[in-house]
C-alpha atoms as a PDB file:
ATOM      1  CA  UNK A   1     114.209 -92.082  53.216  1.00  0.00           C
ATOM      2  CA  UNK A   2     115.104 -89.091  51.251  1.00  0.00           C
ATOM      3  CA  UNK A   3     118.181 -89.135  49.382  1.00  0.00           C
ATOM      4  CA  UNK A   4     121.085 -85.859  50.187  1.00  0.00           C
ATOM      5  CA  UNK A   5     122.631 -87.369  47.406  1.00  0.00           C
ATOM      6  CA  UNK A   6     120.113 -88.412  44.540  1.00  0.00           C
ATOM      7  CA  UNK A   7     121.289 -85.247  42.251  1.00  0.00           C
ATOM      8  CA  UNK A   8     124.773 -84.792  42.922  1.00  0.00           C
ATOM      9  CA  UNK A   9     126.329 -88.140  43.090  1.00  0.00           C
ATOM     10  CA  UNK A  10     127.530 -88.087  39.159  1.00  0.00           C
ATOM     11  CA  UNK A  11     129.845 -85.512  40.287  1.00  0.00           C
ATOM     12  CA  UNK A  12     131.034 -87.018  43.962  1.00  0.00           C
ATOM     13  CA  UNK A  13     133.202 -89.689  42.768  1.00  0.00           C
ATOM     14  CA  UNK A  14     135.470 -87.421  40.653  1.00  0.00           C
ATOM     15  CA  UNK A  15     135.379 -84.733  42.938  1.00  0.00           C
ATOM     16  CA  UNK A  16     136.928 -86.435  46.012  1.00  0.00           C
ATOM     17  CA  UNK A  17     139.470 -88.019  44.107  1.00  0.00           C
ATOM     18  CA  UNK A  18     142.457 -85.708  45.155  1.00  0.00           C
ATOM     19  CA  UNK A  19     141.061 -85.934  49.081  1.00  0.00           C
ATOM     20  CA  UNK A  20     141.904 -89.669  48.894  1.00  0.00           C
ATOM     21  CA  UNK A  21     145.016 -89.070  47.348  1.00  0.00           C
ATOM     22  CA  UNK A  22     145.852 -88.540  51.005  1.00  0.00           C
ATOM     23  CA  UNK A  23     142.826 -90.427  52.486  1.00  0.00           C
ATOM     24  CA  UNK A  24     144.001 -94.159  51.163  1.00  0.00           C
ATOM     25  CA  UNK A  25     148.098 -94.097  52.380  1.00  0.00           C
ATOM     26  CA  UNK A  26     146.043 -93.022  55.566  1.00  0.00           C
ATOM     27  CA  UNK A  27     143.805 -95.449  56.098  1.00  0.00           C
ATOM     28  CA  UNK A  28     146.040 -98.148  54.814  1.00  0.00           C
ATOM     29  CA  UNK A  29     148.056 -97.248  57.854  1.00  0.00           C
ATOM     30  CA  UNK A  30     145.483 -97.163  60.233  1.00  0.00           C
ATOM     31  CA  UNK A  31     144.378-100.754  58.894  1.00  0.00           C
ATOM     32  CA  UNK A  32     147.791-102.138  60.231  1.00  0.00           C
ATOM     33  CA  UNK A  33     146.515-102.348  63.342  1.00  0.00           C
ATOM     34  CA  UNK A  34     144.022-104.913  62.523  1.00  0.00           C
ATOM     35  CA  UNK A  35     146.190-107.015  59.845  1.00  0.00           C
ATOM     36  CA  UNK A  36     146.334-109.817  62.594  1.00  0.00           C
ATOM     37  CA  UNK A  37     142.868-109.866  64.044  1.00  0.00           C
ATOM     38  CA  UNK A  38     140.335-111.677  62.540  1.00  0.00           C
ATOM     39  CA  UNK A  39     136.642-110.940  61.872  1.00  0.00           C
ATOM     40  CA  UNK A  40     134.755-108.558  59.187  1.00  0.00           C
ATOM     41  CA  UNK A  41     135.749-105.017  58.213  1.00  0.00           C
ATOM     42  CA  UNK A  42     132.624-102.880  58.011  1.00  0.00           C
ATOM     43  CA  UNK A  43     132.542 -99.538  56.125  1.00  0.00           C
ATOM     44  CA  UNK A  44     129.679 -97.410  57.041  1.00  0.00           C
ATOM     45  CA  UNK A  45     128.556 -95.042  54.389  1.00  0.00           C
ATOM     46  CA  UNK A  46     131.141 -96.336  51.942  1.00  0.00           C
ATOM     47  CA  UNK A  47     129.687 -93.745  48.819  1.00  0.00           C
ATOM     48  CA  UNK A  48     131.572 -94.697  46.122  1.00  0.00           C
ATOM     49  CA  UNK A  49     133.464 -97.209  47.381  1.00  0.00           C
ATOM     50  CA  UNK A  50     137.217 -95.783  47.401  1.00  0.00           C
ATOM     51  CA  UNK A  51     137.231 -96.728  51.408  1.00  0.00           C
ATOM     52  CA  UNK A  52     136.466-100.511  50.557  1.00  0.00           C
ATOM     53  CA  UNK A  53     139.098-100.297  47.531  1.00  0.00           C
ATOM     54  CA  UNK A  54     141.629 -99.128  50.008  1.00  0.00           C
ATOM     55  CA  UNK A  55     140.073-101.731  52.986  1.00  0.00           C
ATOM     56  CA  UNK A  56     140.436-104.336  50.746  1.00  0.00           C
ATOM     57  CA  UNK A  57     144.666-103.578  49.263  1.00  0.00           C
ATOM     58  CA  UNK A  58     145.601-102.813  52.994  1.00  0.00           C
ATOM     59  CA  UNK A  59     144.106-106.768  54.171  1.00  0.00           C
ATOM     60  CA  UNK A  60     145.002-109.061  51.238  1.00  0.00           C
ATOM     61  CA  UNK A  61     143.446-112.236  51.815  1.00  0.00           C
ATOM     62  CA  UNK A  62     139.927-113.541  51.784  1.00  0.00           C
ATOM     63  CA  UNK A  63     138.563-112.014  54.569  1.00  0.00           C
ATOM     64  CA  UNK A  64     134.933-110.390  54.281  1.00  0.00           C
ATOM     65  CA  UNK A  65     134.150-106.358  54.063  1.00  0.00           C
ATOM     66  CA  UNK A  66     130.624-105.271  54.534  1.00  0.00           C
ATOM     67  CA  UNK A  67     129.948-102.106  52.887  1.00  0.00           C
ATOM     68  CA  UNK A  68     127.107-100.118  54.018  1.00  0.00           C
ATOM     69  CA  UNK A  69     125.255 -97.236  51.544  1.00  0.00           C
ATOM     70  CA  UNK A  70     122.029 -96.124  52.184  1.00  0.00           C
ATOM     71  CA  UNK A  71     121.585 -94.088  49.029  1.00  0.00           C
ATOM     72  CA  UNK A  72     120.691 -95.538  45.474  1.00  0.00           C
ATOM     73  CA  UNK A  73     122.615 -93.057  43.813  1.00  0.00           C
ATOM     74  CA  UNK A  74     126.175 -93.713  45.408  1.00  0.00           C
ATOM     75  CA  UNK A  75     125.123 -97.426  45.811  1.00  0.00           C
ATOM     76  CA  UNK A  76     125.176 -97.980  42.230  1.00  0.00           C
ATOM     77  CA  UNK A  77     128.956 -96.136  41.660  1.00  0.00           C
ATOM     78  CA  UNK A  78     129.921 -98.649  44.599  1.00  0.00           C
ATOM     79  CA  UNK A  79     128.476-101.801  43.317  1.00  0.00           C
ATOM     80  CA  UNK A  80     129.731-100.964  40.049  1.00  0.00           C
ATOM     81  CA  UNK A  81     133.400-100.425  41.407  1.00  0.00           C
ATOM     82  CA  UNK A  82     133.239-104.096  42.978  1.00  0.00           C
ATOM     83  CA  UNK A  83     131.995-105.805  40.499  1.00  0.00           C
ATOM     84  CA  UNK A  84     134.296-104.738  37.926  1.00  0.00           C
ATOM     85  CA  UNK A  85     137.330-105.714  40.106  1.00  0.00           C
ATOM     86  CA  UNK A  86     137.517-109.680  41.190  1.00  0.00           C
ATOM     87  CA  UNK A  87     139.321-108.801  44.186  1.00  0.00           C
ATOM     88  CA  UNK A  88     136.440-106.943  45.789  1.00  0.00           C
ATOM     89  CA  UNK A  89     133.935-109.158  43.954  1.00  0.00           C
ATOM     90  CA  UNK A  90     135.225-112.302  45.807  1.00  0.00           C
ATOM     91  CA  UNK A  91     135.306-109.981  49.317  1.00  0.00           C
ATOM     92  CA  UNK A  92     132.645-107.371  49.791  1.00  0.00           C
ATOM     93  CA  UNK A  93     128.933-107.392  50.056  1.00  0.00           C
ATOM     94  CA  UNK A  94     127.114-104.164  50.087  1.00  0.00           C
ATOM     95  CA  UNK A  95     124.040-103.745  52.033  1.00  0.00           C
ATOM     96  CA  UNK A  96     121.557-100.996  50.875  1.00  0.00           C
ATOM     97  CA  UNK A  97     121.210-100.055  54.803  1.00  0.00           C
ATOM     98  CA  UNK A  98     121.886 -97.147  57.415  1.00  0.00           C
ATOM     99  CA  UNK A  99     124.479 -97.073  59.448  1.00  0.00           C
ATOM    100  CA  UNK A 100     121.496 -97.696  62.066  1.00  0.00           C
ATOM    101  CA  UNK A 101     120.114-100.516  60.016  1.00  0.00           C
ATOM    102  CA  UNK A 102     122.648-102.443  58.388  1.00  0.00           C
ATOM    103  CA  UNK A 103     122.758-105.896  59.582  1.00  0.00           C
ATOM    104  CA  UNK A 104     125.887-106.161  61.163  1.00  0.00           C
ATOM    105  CA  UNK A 105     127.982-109.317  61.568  1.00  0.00           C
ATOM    106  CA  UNK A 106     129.443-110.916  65.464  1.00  0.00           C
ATOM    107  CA  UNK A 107     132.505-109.843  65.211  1.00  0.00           C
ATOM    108  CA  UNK A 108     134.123-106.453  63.573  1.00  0.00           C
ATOM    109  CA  UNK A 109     137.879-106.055  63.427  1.00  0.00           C
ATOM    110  CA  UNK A 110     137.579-102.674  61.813  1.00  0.00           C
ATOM    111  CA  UNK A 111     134.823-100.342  61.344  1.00  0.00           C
ATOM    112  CA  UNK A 112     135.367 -97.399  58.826  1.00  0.00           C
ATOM    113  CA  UNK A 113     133.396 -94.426  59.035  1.00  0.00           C
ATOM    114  CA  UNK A 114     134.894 -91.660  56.475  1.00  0.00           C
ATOM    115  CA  UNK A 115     133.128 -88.690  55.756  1.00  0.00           C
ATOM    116  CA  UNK A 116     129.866 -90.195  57.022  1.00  0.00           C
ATOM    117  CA  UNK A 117     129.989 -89.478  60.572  1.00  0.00           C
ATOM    118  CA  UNK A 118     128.340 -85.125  60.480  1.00  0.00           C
ATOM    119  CA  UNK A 119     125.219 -87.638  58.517  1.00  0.00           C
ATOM    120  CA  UNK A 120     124.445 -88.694  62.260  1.00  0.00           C
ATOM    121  CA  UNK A 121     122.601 -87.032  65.236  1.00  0.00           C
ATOM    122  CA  UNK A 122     123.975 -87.380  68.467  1.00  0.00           C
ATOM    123  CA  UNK A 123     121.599 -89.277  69.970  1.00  0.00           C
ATOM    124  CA  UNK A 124     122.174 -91.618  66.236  1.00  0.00           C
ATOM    125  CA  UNK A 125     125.778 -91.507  67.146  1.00  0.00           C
ATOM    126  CA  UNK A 126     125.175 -92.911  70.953  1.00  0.00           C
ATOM    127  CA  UNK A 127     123.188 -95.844  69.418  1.00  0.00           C
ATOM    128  CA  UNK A 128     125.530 -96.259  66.725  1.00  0.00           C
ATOM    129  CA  UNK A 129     128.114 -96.730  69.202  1.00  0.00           C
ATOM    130  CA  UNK A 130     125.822 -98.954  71.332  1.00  0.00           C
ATOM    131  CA  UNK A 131     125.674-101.509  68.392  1.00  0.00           C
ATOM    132  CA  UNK A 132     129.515-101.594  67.139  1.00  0.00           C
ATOM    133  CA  UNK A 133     131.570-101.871  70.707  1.00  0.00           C
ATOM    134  CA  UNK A 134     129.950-105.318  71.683  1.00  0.00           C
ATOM    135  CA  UNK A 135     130.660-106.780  68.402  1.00  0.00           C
ATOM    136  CA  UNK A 136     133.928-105.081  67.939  1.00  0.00           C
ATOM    137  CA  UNK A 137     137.030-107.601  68.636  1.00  0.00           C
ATOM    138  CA  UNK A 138     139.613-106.855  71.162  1.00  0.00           C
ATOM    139  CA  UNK A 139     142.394-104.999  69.739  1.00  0.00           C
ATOM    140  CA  UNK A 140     140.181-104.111  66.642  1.00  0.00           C
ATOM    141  CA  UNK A 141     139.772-100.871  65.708  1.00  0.00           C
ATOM    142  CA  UNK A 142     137.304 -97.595  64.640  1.00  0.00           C
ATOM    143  CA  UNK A 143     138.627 -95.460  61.761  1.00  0.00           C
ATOM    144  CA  UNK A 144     136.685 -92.158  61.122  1.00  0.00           C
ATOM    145  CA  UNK A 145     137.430 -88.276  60.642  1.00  0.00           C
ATOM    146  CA  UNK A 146     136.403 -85.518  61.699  1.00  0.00           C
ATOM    147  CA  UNK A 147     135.603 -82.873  58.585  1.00  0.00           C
ATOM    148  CA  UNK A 148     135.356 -79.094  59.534  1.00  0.00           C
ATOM    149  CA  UNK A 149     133.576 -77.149  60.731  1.00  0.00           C
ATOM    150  CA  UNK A 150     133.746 -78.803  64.502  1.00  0.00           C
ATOM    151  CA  UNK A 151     131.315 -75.876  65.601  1.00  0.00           C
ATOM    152  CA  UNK A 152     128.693 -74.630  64.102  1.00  0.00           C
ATOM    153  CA  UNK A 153     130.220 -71.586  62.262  1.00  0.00           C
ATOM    154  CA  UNK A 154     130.272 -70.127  59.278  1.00  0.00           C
ATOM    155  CA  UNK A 155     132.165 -71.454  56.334  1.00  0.00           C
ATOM    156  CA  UNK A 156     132.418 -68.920  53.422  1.00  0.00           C
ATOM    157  CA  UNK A 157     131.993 -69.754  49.850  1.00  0.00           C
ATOM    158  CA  UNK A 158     135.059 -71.924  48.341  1.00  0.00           C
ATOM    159  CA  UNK A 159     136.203 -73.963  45.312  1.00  0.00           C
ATOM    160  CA  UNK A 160     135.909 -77.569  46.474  1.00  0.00           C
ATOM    161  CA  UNK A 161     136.956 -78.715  43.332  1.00  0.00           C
ATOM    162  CA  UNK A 162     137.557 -78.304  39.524  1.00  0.00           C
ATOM    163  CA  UNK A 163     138.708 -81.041  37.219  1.00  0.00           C
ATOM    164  CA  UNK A 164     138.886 -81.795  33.079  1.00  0.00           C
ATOM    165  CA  UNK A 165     137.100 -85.248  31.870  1.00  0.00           C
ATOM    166  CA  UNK A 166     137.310 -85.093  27.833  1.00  0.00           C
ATOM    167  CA  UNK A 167     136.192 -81.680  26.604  1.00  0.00           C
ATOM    168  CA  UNK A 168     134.095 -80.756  29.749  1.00  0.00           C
ATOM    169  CA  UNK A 169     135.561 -79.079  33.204  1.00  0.00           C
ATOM    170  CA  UNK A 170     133.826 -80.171  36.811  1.00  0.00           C
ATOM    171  CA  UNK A 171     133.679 -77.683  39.124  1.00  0.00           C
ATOM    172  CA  UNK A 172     132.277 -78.063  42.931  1.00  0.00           C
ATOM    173  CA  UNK A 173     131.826 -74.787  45.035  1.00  0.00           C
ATOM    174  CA  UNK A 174     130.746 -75.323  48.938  1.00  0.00           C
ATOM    175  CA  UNK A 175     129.599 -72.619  51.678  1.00  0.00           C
ATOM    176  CA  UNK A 176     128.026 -73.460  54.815  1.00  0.00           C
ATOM    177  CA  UNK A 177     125.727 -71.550  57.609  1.00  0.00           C
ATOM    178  CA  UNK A 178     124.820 -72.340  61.509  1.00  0.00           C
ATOM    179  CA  UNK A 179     121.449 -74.075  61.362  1.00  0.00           C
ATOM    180  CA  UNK A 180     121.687 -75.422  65.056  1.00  0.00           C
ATOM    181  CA  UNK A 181     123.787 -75.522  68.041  1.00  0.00           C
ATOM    182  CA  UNK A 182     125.267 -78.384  67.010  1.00  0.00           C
ATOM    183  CA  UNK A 183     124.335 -78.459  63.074  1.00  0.00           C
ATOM    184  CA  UNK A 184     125.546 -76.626  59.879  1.00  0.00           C
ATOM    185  CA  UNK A 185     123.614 -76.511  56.394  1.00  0.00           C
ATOM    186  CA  UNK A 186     126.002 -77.030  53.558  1.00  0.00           C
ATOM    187  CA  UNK A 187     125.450 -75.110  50.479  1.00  0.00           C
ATOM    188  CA  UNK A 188     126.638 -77.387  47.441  1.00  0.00           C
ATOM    189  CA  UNK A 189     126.483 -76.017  43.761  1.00  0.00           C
ATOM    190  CA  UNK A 190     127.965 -78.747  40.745  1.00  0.00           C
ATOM    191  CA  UNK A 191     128.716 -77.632  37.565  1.00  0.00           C
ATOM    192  CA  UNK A 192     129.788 -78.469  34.104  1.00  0.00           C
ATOM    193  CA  UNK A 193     131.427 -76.076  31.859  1.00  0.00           C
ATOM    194  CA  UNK A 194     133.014 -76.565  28.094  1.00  0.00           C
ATOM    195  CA  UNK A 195     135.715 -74.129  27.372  1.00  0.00           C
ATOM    196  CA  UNK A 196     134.309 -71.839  30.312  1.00  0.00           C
ATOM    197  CA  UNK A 197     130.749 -71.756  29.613  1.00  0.00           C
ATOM    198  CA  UNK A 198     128.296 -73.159  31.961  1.00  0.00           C
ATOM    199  CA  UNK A 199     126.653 -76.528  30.488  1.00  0.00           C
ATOM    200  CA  UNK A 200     124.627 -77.479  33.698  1.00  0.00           C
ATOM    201  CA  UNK A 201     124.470 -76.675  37.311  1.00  0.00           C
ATOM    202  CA  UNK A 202     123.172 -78.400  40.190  1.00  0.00           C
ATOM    203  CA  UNK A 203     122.525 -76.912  43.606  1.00  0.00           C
ATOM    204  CA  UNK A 204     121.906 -78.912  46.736  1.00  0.00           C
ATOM    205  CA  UNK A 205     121.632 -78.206  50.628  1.00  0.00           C
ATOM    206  CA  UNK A 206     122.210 -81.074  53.230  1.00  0.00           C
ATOM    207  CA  UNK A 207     122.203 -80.942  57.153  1.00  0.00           C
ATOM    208  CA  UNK A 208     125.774 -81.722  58.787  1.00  0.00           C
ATOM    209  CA  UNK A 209     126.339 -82.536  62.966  1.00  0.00           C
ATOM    210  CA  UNK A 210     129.460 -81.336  63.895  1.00  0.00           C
ATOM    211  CA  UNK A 211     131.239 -82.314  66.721  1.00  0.00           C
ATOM    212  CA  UNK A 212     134.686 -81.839  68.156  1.00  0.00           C
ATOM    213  CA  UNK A 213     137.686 -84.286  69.498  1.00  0.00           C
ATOM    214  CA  UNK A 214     136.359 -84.226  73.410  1.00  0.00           C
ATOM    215  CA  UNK A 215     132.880 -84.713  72.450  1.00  0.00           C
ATOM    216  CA  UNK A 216     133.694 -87.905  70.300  1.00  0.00           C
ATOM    217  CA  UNK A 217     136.099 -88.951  73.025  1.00  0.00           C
ATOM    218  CA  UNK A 218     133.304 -88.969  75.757  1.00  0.00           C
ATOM    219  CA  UNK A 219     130.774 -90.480  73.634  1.00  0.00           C
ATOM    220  CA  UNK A 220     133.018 -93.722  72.801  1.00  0.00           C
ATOM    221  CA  UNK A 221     134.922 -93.598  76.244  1.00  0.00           C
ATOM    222  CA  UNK A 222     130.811 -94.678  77.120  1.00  0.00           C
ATOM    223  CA  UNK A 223     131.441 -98.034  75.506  1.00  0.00           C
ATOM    224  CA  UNK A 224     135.143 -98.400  76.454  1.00  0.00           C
ATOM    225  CA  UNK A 225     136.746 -97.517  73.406  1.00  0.00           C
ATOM    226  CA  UNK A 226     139.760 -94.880  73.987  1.00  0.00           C
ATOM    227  CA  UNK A 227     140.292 -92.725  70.837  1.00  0.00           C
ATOM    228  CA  UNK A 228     143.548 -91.401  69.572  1.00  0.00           C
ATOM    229  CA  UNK A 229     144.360 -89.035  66.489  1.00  0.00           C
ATOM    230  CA  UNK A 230     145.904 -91.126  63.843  1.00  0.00           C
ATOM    231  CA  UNK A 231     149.383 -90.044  62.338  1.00  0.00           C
ATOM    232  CA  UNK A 232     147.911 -87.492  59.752  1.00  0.00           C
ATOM    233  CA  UNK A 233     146.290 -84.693  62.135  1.00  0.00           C
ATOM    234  CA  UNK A 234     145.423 -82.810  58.686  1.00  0.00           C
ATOM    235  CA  UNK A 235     143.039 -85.210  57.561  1.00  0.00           C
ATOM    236  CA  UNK A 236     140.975 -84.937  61.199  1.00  0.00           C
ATOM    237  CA  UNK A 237     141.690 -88.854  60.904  1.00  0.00           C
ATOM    238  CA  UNK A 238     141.494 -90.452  64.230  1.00  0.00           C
ATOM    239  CA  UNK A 239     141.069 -94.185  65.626  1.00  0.00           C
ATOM    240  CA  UNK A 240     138.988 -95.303  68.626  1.00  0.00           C
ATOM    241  CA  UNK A 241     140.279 -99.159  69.719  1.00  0.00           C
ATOM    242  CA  UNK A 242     139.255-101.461  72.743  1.00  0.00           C
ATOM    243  CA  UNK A 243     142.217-102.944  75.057  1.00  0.00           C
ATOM    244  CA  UNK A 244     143.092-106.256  74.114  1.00  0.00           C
ATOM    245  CA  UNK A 245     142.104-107.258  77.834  1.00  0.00           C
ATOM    246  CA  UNK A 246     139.381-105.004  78.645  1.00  0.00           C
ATOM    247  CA  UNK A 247     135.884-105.856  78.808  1.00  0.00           C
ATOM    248  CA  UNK A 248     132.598-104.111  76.979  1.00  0.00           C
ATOM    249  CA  UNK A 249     130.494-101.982  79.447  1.00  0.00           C
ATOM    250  CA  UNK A 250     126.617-102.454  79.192  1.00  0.00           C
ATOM    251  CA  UNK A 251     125.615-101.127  76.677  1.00  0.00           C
ATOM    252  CA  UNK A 252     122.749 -98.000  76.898  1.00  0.00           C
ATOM    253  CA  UNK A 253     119.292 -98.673  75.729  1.00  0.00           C
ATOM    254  CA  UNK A 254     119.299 -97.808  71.588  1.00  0.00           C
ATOM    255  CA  UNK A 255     116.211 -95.957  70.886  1.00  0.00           C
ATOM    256  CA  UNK A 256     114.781 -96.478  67.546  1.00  0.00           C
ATOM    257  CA  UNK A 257     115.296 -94.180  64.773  1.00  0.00           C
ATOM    258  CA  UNK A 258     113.935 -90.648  64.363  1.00  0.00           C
END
């Protein structure tokens, strides 16, 4: 499986720092609703591993977090982020899988999916969907967003970023172009600069699904799950949860991989 990530993941980490700034009270929130439920918290595409960080502060105790990151590069950023810490050292296991993979456990009281979920096809989505609701518990919970573009239109060229480490600036530009009818192409370009000069740059491309609030709505409603914005409609945040007394529909056949 290629990698999207393999040559830009040094600069990831520092680069989404401020979004989480607003991402982590968020989700800490959201997690409330699961405080009292048991079973495993599951973070699909965790990257770097501020999710689980957050995941783990918002649910003291001992109970487990699977994280889920297909690619080596991020992998070894999240590892290294629980391991140093003997909170999430005690807690978390991280499974080199995909979110269409990863061994999942029984039961799921939450299942995180930040900034993951344009990585997914929607025929990937369906079967995604098809695997969490029978193993998610009643009253437990889905927590993803929804980044823009929701259609495939154009986005024009932006700063994403720029940030100071030491002596050298980070700065992250991002454009994007309709590749599909439901797919955008994101244009990345990294660079390092000292005292304005360009050190290095690094230009990557990666496919993005986009989908909008209805479309997500119908696609869980399949499996039961009724989906709500969560409390911070800037951050696209919202959270899909099963009745405490409902039941899970049959589930659709889940057709392998493509």
């Amino acid at each position: 499986m290629s990698d999207p990530y393999e040559r830009s993941a040094e600069y990831i980490d520092i680069m989404i720092a401020e979004a989480w700034e607003a991402f982590d009270p968020a989700l800490t929130e959201a997690l409330k609703g699961v405080e009292t439920i048991a079973g495993t918290v599951v973070d699909l595409g965790a990257g770097s591993g501020r999710g689980v960080r957050a995941a783990c502060a918002a649910l003291p105790g001992d109970s487990p977090i699977l994280a889920v990151e297909p690619s080596p590069a991020l992998r070894a950023v999240l590892l290294a982020r629980v391991h140093e810490d003997a909170r999430l050292r005690r807690r978390v296991t991280v499974s080199a899988s995909d979110a269409l993979s990863a061994p999942l456990p029984a039961t799921i009281r939450a299942l995180m999916a930040m900034n993951m979920i344009g990585h997914l096809a929607p025929g990937e989505r369906r079967d995604l969907w098809a695997r969490v609701a029978p193993r998610l518990v009643p009253g437990g919970q889905v927590i993803l967003n929804l980044a823009p573009p929701r259609a495939p239109t154009r986005v024009p060229p932006g700063l994403m970023a720029n940030l100071t480490v030491g002596d050298l600036t980070y700065e992250g530009r991002a454009s994007a172009e309709p590749s599909g009818a439901h797919q955008v192409t994101w244009h990345m370009t990294y660079r390092t600069l000292q005292q304005g000069q360009p050190l290095s740059e690094v230009a990557v491309d990666y496919d993005w699904w986009v989908l909008d609030e209805p479309e997500l709505a119908g696609e869980l409603g399949e499996h039961g799950l009724t989906l709500r914005p969560a409390d911070h409609p800037d951050l696209g945040l919202y959270i899909a949860s099963r009745a405490l007394d409902s039941t899970v529909p049959a589930s659709h056949p889940v057709h392998p991989r493509r």
